[in-house]
Protein backbone atom coordinates (compact mmCIF):
# COMPACT_ATOMS: atom_id res chain seq x y z
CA UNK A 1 0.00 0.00 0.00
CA UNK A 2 1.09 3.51 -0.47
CA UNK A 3 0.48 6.15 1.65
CA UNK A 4 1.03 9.96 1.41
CA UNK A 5 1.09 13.16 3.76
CA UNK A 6 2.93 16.29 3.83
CA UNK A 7 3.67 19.36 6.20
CA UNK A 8 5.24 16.96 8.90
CA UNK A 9 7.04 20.53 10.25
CA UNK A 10 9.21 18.22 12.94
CA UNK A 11 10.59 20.92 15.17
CA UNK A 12 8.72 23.83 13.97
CA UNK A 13 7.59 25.57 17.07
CA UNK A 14 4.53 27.71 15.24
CA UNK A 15 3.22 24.38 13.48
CA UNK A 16 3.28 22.81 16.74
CA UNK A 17 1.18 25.36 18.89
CA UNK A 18 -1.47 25.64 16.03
CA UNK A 19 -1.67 22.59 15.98
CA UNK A 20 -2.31 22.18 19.89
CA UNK A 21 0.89 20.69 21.16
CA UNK A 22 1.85 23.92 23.76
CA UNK A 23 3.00 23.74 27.60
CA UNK A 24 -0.05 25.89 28.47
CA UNK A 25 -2.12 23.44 27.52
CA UNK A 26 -0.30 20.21 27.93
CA UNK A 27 -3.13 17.47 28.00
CA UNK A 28 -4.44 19.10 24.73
CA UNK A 29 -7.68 19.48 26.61
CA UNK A 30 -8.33 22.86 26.05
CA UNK A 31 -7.51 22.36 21.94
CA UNK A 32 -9.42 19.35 21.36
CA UNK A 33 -12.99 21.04 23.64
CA UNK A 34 -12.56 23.80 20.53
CA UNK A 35 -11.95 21.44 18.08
CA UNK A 36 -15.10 19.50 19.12
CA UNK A 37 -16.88 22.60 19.75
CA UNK A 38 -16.10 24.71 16.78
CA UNK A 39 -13.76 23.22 14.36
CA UNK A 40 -10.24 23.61 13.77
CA UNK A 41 -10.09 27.46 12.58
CA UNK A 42 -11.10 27.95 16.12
CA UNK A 43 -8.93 25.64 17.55
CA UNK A 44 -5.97 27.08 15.80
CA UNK A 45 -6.90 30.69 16.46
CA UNK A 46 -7.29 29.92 20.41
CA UNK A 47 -3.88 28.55 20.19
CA UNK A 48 -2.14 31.30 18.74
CA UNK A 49 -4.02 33.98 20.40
CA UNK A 50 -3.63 32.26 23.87
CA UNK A 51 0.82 31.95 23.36
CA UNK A 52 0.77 35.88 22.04
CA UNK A 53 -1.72 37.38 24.61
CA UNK A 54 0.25 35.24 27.31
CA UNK A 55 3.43 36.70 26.78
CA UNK A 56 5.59 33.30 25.53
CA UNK A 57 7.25 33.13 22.00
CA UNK A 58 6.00 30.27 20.39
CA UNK A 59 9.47 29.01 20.77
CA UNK A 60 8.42 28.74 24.55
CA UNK A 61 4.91 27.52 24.44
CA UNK A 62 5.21 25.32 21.80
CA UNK A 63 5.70 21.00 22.81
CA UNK A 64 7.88 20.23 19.93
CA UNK A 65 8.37 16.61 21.08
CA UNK A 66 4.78 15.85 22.14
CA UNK A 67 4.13 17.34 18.40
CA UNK A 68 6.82 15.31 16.74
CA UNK A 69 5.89 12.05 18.87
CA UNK A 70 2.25 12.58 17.38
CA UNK A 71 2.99 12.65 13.66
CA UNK A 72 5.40 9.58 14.18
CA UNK A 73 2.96 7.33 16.32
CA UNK A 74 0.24 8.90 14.07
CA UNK A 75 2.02 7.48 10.42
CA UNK A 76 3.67 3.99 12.61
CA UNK A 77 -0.02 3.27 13.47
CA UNK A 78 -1.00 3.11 9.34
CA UNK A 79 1.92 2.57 7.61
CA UNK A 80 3.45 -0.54 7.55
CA UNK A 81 7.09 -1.75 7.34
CA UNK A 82 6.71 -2.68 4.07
CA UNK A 83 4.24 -0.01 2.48
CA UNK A 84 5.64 2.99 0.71
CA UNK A 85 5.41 6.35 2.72
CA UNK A 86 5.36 9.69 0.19
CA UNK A 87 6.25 12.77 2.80
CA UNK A 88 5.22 15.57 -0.08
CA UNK A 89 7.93 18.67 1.99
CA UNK A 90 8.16 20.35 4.46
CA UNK A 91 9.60 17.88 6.70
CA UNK A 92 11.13 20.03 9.51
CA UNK A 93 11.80 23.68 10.04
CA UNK A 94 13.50 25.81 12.87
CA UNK A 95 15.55 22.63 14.05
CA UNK A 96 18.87 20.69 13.66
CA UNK A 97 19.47 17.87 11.16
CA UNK A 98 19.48 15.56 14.20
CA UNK A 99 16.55 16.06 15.08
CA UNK A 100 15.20 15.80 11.74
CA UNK A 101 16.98 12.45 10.83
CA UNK A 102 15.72 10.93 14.15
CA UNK A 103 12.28 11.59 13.16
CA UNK A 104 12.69 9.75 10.07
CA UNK A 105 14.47 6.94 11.20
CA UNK A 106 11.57 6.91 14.06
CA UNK A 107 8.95 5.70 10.97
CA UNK A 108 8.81 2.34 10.68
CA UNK A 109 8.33 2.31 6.88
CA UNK A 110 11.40 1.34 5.11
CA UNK A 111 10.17 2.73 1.61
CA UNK A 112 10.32 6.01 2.58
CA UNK A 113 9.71 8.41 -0.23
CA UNK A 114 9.42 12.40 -0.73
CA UNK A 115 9.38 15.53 -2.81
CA UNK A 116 11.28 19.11 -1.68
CA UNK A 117 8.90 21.58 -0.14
CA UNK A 118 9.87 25.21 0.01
CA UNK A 119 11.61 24.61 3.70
CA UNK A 120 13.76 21.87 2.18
CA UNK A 121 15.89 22.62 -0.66
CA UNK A 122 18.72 21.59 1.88
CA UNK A 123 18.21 17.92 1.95
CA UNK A 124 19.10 17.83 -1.62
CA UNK A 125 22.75 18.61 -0.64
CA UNK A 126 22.98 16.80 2.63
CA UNK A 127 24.03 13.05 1.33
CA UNK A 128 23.51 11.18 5.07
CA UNK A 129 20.28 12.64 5.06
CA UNK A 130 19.18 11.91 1.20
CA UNK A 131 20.47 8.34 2.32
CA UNK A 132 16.92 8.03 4.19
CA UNK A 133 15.24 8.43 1.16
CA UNK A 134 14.61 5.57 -1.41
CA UNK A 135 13.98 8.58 -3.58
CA UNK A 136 13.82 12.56 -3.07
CA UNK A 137 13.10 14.93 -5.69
CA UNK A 138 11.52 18.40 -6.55
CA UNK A 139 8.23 16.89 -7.84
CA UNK A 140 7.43 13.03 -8.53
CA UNK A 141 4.87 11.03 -10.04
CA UNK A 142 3.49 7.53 -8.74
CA UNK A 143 0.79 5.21 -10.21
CA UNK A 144 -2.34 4.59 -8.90
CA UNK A 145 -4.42 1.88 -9.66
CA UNK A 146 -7.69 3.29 -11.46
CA UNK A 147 -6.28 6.91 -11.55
CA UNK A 148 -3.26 6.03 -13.54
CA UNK A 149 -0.14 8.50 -13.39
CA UNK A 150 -0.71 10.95 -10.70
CA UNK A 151 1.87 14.01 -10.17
CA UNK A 152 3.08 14.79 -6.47
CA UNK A 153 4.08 17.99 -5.22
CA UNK A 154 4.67 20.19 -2.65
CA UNK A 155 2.82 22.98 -3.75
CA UNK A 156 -1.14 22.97 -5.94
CA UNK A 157 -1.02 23.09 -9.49
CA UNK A 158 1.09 26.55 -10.82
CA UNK A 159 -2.19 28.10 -12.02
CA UNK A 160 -3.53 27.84 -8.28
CA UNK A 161 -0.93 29.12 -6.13
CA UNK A 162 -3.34 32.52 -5.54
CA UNK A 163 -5.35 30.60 -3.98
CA UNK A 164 -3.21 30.27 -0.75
CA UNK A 165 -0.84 32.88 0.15
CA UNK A 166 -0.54 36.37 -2.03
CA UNK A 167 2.69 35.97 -2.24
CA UNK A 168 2.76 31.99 -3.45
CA UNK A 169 2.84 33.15 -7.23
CA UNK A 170 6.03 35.58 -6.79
CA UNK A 171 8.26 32.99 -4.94
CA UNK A 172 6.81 29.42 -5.81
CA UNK A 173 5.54 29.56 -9.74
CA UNK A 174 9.42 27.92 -10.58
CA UNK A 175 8.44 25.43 -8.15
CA UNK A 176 5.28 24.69 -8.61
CA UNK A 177 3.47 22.19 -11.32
CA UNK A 178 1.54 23.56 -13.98
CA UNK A 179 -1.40 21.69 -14.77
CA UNK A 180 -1.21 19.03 -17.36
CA UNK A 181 -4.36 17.28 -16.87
CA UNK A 182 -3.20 15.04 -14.20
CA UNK A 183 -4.41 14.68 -10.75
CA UNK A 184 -2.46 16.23 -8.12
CA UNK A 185 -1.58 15.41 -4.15
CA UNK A 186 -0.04 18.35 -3.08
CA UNK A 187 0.43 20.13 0.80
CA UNK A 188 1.92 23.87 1.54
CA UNK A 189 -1.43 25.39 2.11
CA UNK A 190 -2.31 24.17 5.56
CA UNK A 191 -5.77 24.25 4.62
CA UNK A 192 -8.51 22.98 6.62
CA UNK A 193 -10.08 20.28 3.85
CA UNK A 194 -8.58 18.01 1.69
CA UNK A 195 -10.63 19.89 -1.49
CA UNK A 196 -7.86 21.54 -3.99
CA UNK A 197 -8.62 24.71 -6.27
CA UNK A 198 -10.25 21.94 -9.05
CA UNK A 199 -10.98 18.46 -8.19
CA UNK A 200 -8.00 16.85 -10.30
CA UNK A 201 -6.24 18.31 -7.20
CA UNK A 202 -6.36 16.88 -3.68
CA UNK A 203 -4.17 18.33 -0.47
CA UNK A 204 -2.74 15.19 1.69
CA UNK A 205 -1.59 17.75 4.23
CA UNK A 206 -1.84 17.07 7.96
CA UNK A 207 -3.94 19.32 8.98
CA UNK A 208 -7.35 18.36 6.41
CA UNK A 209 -7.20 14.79 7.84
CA UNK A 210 -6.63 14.80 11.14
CA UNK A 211 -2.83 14.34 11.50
CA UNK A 212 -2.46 11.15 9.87
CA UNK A 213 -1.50 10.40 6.69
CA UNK A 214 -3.73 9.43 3.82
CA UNK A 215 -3.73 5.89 2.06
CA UNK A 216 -3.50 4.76 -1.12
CA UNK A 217 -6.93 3.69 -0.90
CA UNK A 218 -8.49 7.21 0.84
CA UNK A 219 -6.92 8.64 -2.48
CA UNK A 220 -8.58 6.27 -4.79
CA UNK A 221 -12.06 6.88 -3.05
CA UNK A 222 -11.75 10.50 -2.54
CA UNK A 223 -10.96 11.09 -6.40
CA UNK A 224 -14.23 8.88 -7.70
CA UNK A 225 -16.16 10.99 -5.42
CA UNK A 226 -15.30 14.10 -7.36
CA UNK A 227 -14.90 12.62 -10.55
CA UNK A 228 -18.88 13.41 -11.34
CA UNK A 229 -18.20 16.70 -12.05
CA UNK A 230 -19.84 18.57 -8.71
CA UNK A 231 -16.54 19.52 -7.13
CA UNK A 232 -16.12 23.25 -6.45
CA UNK A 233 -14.02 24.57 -9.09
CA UNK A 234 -12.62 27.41 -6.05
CA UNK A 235 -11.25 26.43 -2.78
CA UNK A 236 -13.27 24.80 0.15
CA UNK A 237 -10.24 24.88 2.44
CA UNK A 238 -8.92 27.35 5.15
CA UNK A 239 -5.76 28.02 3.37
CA UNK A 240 -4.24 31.20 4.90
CA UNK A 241 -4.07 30.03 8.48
CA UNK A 242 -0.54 30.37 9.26
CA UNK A 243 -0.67 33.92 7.20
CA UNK A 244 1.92 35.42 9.94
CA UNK A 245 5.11 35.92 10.55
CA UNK A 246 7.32 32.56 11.85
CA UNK A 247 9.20 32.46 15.39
């Protein structure tokens, strides 16, 4: 089976309080009653608001290693030894190799696969850490049974980029894919649901399904869903919510 996921963000301290994981709030209580209550928006904004208006930098309030423990147990509880894991970028950010490369070698999947988001360019020069990688490149493609030849990137398709941050078309349009026709999994926006700008294009980040990463199968499902033509041709998602500056 092959599984996919992006926006990992091991070590990123303003990933990891949005997401919940703070020392204010270290039972995750208080997160998950707004989650429950009023979706993850709100759960995110009582996060962030409660580490600024409480004095912290989210350096200080954020529980990088209860965050990082997460994603790992989260992906080790799916993917198997012998599946293929797709991490689509950003893998870590604000945080030493080390720490990265234990994270990786923490997955039990031994196919371990990826593409370069726009925090990783690094990794491409790094040979010890390309060494955890069966394969690592800027964008990929993998087949999929039914969907045939399906591209995999960090970012959405080149043509869609407005649709997260204003600035995505300046610095990512090199980057990104332009479409082709193709289906698309793709990450980078953060957005709440796993609906892209068109429905050839479907985001396999963290934070649209619940931390854990997104099977082969999930993929298959998702696309015959929106193959009959009523997808939204704009975004459903909450893309902009980690619009500020990073810690």
């Amino acid at each position: 089976m092959k599984y996919f996921t992006t926006d990992t963000h091991f070590g990123h301290p303003l990933v990891t309080v949005l997401r919940g994981f703070t020392t204010f709030d270290p039972t995750r209580s208080s997160y998950e009653e707004t989650l429950r209550a009023h979706g993850r928006k709100a759960a995110e904004d009582w996060a962030k608001e409660t580490t600024l208006d409480s004095g912290p930098t989210f350096r200080t309030a954020a529980d990088t290693d209860a965050h990082d423990k997460a994603i790992v147990d989260n992906i080790n509880a799916m993917v198997g030894p012998d599946d293929e894991l797709w991490i689509l970028g950003d893998i870590g950010f604000r945080t030493s190799l080390t720490h990265l490369k234990n994270c990786l070698r923490a997955l039990n999947c031994k196919h371990l696969h990826g593409v370069i988001g726009n925090h990783d360019d690094w990794w491409l020069e790094d040979r010890p850490a390309l060494n955890l990688f069966e394969s690592l490149e800027p964008n990929d493609t993998v087949e999929i049974e039914g969907l045939g030849i399906v591209n995999l990137s960090h970012f959405p398709y080149r043509e869609d980029l407005s649709y997260s941050w204003t600035d995505d078309v300046a610095k990512f349009s090199g980057k990104a894919l332009p479409f082709d026709g193709r289906k698309l999994l793709y990450g980078h926006t953060h957005q709440l649901s796993p609906d892209g700008a068109r429905p050839e294009a479907l985001n396999v980040g963290l934070d649209a399904w619940d931390l854990m990463p997104v099977s082969e199968a999930q993929v298959i499902d998702w696309f015959r869903e929106h193959d009959d033509g009523s997808a939204s041709a704009s975004p459903t998602g909450q893309a902009p919510s980690l619009d500020m500056p990073s810690f």
